[in-house]
C-alpha atoms as a PDB file:
ATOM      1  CA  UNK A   1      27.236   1.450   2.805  1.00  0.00           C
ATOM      2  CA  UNK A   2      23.974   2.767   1.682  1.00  0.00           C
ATOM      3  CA  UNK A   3      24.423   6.081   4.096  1.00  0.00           C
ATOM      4  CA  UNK A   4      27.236   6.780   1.725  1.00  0.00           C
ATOM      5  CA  UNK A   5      24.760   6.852  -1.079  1.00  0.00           C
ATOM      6  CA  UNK A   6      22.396   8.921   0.726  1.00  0.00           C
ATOM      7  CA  UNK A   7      25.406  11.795   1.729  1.00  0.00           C
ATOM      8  CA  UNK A   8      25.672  11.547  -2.246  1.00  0.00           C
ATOM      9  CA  UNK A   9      22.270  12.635  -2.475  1.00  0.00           C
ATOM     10  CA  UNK A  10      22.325  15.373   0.131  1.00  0.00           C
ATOM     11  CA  UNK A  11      24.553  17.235  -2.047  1.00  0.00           C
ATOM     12  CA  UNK A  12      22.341  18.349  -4.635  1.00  0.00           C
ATOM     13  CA  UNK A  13      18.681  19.359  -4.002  1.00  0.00           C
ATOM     14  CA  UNK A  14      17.462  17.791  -6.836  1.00  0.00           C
ATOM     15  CA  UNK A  15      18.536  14.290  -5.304  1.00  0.00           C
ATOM     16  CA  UNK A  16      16.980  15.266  -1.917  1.00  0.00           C
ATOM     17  CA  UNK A  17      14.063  13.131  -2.997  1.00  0.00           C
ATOM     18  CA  UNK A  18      16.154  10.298  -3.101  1.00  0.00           C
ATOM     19  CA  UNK A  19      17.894  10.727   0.127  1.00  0.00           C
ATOM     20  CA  UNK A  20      14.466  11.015   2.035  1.00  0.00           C
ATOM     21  CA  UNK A  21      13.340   7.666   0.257  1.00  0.00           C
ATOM     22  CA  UNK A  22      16.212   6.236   1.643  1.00  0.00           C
ATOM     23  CA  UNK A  23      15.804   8.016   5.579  1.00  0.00           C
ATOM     24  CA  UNK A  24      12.512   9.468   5.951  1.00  0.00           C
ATOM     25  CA  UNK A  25      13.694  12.548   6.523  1.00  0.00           C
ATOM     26  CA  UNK A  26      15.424  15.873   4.539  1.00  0.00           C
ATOM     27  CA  UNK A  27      18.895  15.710   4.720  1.00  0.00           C
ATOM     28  CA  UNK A  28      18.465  19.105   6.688  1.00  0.00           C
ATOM     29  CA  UNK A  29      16.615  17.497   9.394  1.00  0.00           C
ATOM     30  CA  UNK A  30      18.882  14.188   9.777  1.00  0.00           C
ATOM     31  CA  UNK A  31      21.982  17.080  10.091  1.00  0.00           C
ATOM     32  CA  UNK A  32      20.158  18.285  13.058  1.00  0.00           C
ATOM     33  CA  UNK A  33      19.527  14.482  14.997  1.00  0.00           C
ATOM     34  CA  UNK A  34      23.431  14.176  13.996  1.00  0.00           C
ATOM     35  CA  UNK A  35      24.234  17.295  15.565  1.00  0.00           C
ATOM     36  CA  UNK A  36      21.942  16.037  18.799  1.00  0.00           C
ATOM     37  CA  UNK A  37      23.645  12.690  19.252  1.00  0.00           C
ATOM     38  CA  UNK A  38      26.675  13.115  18.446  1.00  0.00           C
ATOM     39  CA  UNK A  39      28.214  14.130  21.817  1.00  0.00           C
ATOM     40  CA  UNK A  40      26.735  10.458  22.943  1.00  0.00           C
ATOM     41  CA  UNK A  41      29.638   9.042  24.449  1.00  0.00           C
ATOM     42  CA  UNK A  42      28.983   5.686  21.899  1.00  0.00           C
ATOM     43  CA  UNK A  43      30.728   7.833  19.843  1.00  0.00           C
ATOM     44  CA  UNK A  44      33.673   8.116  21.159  1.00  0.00           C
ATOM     45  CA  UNK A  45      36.701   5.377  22.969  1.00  0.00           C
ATOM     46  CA  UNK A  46      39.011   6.046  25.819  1.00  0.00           C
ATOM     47  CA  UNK A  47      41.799   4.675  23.975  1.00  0.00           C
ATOM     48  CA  UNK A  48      43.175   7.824  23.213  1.00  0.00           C
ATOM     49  CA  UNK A  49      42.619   7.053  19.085  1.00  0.00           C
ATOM     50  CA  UNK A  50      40.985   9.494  17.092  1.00  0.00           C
ATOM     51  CA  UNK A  51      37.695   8.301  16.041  1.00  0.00           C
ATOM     52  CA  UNK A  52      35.499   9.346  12.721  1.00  0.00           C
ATOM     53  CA  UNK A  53      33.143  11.842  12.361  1.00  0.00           C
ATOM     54  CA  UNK A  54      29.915  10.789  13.219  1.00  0.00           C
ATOM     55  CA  UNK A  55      28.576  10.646   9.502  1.00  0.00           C
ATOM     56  CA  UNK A  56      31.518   8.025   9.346  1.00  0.00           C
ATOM     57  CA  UNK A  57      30.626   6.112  12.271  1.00  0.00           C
ATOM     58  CA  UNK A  58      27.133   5.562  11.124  1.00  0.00           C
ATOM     59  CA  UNK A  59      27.994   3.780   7.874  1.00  0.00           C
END
C-alpha cells in the first residue's frame, strides 16, 4: 500500500517532503497520532491471535 511508501520516506529526512505530500503531516507528528490511537481497542481481537503493529494495520 501507499503507507508503505510513505514509512520509506520517513526514513531519510531528505524524503520527508515526500512523505508529507503523501499525509499532510511530518512523519514526526503522524508517530505521535499513532502513538495516541493505538491503544483503540479497533486495534486489537479477542481471539487470542497476535495482531500487527499498528503501522501494519493501517496499510
Amino acid at each position: 500500500g501507499s503507507l508503505h511508501l510513505a514509512w520509506e520516506y520517513a526514513q531519510f529526512p531528505s524524503d520527508h517532503h515526500c512523505f508529507i505530500n503523501m499525509l499532510h503531516v511530518p512523519p514526526e507528528d503522524f508517530q505521535v497520532i499513532l502513538s495516541l490511537i493505538e491503544d483503540y481497542p479497533v486495534f486489537f481481537n479477542s481471539s487470542g491471535n497476535a495482531q500487527e503493529v499498528i503501522e501494519v494495520q493501517l496499510e
